[in-house]
PDB file of N, CA and C in Angstrom:
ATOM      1  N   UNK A   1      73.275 136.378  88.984  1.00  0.00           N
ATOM      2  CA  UNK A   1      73.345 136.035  90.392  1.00  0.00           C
ATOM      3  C   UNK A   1      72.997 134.566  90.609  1.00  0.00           C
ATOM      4  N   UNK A   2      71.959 133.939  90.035  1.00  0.00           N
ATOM      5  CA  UNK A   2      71.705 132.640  89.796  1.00  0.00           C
ATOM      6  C   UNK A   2      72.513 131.898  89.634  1.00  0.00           C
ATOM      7  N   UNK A   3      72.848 131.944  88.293  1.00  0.00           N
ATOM      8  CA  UNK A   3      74.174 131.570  87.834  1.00  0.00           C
ATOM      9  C   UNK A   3      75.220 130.922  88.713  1.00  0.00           C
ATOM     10  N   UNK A   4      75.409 132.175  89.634  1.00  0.00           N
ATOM     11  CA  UNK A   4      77.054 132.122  90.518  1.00  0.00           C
ATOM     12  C   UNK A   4      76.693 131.201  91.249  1.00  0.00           C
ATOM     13  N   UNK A   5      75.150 131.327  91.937  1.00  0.00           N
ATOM     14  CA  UNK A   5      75.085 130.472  93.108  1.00  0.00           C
ATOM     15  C   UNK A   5      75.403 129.143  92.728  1.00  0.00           C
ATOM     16  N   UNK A   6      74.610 128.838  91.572  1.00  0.00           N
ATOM     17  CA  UNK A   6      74.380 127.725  90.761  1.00  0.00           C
ATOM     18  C   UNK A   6      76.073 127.028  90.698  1.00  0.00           C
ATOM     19  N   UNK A   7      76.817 127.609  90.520  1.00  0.00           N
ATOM     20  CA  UNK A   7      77.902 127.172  90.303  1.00  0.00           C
ATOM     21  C   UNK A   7      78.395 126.890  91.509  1.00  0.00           C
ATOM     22  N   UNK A   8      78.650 128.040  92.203  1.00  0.00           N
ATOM     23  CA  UNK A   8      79.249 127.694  93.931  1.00  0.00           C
ATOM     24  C   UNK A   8      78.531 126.308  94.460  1.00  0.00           C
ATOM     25  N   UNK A   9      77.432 126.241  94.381  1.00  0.00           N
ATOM     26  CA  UNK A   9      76.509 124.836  94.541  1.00  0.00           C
ATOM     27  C   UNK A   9      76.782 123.540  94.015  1.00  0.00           C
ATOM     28  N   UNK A  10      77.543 123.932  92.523  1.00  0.00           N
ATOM     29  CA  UNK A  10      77.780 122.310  91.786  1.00  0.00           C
ATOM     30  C   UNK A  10      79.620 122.440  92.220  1.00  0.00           C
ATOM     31  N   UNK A  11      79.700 122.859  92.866  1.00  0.00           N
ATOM     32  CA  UNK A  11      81.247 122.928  93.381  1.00  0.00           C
ATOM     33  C   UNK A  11      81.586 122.448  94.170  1.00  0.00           C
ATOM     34  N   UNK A  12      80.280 123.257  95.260  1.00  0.00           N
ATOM     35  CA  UNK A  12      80.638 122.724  96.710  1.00  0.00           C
ATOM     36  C   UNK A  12      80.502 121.360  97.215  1.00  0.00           C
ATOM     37  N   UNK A  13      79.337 121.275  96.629  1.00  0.00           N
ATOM     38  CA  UNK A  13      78.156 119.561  96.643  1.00  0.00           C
ATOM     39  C   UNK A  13      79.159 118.599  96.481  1.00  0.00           C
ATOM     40  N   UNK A  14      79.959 117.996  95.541  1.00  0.00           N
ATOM     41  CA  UNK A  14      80.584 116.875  95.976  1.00  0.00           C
ATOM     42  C   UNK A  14      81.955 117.136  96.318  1.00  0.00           C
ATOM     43  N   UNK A  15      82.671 118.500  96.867  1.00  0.00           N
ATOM     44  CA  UNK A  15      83.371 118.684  97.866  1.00  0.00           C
ATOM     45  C   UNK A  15      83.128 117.936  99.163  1.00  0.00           C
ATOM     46  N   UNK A  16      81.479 118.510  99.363  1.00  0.00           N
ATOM     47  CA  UNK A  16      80.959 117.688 100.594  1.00  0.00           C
ATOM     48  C   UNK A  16      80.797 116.483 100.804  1.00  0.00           C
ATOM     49  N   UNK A  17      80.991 115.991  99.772  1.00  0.00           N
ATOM     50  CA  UNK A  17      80.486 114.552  99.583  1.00  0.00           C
ATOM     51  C   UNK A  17      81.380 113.582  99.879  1.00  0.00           C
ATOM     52  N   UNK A  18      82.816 114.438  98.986  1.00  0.00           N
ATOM     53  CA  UNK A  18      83.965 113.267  99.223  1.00  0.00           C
ATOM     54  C   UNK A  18      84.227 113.368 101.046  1.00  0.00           C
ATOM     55  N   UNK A  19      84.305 114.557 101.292  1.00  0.00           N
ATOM     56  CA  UNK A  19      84.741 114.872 102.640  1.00  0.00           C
ATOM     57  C   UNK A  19      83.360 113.880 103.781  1.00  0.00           C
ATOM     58  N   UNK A  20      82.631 113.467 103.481  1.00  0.00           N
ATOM     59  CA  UNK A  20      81.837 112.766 103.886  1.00  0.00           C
ATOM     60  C   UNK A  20      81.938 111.255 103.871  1.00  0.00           C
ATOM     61  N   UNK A  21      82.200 111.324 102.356  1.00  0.00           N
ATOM     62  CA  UNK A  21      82.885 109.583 102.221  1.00  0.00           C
ATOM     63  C   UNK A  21      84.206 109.229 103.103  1.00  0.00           C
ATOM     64  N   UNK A  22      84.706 109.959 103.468  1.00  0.00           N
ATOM     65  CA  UNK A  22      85.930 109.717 103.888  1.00  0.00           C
ATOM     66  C   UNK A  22      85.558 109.795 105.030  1.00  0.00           C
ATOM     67  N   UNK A  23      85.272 110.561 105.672  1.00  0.00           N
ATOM     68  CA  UNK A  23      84.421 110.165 106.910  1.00  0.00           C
ATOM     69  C   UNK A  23      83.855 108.908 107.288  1.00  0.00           C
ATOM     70  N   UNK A  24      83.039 108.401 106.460  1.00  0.00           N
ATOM     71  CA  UNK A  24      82.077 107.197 106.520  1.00  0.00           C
ATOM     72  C   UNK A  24      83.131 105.927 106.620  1.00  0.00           C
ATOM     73  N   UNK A  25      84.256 106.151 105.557  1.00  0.00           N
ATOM     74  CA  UNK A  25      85.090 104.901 105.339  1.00  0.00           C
ATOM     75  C   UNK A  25      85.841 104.947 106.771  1.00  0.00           C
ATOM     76  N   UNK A  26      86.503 105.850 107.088  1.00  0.00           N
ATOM     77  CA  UNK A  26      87.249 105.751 108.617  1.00  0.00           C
ATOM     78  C   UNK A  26      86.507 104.805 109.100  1.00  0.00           C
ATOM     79  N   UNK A  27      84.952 105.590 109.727  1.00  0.00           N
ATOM     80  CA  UNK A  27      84.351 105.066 111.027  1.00  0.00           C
ATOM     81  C   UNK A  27      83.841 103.559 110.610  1.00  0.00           C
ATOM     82  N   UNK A  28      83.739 102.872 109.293  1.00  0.00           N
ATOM     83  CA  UNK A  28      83.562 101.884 109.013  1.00  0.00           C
ATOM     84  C   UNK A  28      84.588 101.084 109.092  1.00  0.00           C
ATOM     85  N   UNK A  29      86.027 101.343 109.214  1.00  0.00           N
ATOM     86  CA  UNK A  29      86.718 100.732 109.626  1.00  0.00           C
ATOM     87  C   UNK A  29      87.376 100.460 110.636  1.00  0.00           C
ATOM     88  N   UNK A  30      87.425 101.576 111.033  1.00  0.00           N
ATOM     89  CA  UNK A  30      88.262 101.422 112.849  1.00  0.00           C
ATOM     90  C   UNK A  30      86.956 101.944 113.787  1.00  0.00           C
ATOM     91  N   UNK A  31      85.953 101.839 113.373  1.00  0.00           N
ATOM     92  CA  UNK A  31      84.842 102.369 114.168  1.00  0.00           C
ATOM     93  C   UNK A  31      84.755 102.359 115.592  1.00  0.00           C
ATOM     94  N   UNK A  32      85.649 104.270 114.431  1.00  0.00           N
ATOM     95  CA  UNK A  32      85.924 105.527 115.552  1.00  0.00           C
ATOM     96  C   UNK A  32      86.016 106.525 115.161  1.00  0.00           C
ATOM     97  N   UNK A  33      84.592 108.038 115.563  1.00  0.00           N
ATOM     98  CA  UNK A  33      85.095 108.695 114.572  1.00  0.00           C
ATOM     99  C   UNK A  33      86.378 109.414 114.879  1.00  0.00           C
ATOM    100  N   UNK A  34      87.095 109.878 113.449  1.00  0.00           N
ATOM    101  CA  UNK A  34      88.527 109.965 113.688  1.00  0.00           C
ATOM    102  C   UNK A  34      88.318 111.696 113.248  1.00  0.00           C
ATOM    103  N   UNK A  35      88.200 112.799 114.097  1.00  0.00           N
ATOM    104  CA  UNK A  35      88.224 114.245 113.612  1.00  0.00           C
ATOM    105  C   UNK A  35      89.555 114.802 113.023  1.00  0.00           C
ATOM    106  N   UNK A  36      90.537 114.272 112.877  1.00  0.00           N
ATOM    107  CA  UNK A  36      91.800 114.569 112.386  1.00  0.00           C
ATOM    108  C   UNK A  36      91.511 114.796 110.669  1.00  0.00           C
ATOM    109  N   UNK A  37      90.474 113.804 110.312  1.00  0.00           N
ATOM    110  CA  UNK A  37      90.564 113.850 108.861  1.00  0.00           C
ATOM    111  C   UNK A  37      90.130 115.275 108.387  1.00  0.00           C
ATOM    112  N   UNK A  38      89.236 115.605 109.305  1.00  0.00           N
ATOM    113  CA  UNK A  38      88.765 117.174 108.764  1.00  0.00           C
ATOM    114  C   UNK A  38      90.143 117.956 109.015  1.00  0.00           C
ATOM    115  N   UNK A  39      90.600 117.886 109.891  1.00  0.00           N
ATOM    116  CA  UNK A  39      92.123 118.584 109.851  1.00  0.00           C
ATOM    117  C   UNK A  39      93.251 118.472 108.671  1.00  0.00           C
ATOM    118  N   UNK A  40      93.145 117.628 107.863  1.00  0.00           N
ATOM    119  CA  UNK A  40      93.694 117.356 107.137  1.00  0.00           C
ATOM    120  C   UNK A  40      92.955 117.917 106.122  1.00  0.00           C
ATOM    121  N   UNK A  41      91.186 118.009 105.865  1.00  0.00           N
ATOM    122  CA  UNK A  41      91.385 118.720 104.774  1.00  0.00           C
ATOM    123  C   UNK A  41      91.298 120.004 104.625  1.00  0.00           C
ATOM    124  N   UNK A  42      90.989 120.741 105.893  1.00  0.00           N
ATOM    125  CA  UNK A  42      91.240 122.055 105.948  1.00  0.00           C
ATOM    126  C   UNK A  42      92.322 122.440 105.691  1.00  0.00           C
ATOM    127  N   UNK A  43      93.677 122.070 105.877  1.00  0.00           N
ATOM    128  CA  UNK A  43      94.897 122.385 105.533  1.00  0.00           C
ATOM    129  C   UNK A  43      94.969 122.127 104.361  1.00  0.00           C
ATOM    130  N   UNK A  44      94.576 121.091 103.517  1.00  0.00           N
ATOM    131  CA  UNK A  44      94.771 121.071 101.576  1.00  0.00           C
ATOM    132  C   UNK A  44      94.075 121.864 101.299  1.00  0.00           C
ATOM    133  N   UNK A  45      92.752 122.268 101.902  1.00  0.00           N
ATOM    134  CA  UNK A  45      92.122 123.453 100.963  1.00  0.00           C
ATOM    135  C   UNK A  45      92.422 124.739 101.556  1.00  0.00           C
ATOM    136  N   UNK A  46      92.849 124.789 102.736  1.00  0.00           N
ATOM    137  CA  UNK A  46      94.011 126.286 102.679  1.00  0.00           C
ATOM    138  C   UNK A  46      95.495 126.603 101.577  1.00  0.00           C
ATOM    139  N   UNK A  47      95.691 125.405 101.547  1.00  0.00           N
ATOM    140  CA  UNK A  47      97.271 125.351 100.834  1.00  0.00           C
ATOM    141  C   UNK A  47      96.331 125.316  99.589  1.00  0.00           C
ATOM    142  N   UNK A  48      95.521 125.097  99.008  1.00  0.00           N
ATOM    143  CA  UNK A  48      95.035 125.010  97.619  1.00  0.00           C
ATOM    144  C   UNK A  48      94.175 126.268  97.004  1.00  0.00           C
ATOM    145  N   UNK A  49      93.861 127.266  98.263  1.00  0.00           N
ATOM    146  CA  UNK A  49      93.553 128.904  98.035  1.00  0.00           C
ATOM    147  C   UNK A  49      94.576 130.145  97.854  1.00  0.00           C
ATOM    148  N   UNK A  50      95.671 129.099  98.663  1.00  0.00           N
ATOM    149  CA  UNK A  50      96.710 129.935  98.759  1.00  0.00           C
ATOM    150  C   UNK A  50      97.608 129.732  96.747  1.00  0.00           C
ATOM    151  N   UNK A  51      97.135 128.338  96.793  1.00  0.00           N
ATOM    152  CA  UNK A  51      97.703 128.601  95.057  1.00  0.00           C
ATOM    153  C   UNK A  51      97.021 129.265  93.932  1.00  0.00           C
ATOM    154  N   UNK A  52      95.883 129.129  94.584  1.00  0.00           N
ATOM    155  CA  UNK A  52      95.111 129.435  93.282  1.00  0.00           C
ATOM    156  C   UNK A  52      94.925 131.215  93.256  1.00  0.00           C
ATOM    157  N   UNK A  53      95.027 131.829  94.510  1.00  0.00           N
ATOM    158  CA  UNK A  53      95.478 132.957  94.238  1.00  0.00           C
ATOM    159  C   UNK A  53      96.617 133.723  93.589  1.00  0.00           C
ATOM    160  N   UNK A  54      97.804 132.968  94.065  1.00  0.00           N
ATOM    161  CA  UNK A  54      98.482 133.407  92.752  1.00  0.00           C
ATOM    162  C   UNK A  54      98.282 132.862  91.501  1.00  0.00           C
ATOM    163  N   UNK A  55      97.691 132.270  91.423  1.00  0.00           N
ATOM    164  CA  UNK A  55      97.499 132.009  89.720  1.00  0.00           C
ATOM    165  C   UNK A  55      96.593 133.487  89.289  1.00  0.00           C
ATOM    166  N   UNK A  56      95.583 133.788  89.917  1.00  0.00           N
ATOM    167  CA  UNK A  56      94.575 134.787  89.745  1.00  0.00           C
ATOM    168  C   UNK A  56      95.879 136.090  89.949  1.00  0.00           C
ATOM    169  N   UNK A  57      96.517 136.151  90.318  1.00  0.00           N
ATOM    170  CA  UNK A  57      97.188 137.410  90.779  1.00  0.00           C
ATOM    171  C   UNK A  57      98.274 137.538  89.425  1.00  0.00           C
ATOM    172  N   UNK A  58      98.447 136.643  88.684  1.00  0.00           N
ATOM    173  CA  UNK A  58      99.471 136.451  87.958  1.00  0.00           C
ATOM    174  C   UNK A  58      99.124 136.710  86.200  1.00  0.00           C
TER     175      UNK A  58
END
C-alpha cells in the first residue's frame, strides 16, 4: 500500500510542477494569469488516459 502511494506521489509531484511552471512563465510574461493553459492540459491528459487504456486493454 506504501509502495503505490509512494509511486502515485513520485508521479504526480512533477506533473504538478511542470503544470505550475507553465503557469509561472505565462504570468511572467504577459502578466496575466492566462486559465486556458489548465484547459489545455486537462484535455492532453484526458486524450493521454484515453490511450493508455487501450494499451492496458490490449
Amino acid at each position: 500500500m506504501f509502495s503505490h502511494l509512494l509511486l502515485n506521489g513520485l508521479l504526480a509531484g512533477p506533473t504538478y510542477a511542470f503544470i505550475n511552471l507553465g503557469f509561472g512563465l505565462i504570468y511572467r510574461v504577459t502578466k496575466f494569469f492566462h486559465f486556458a493553459h489548465g484547459a489545455v492540459y486537462a484535455a492532453g491528459r484526458e486524450m493521454d488516459i484515453g490511450r493508455w487504456d487501450k494499451r492496458v486493454q490490449a
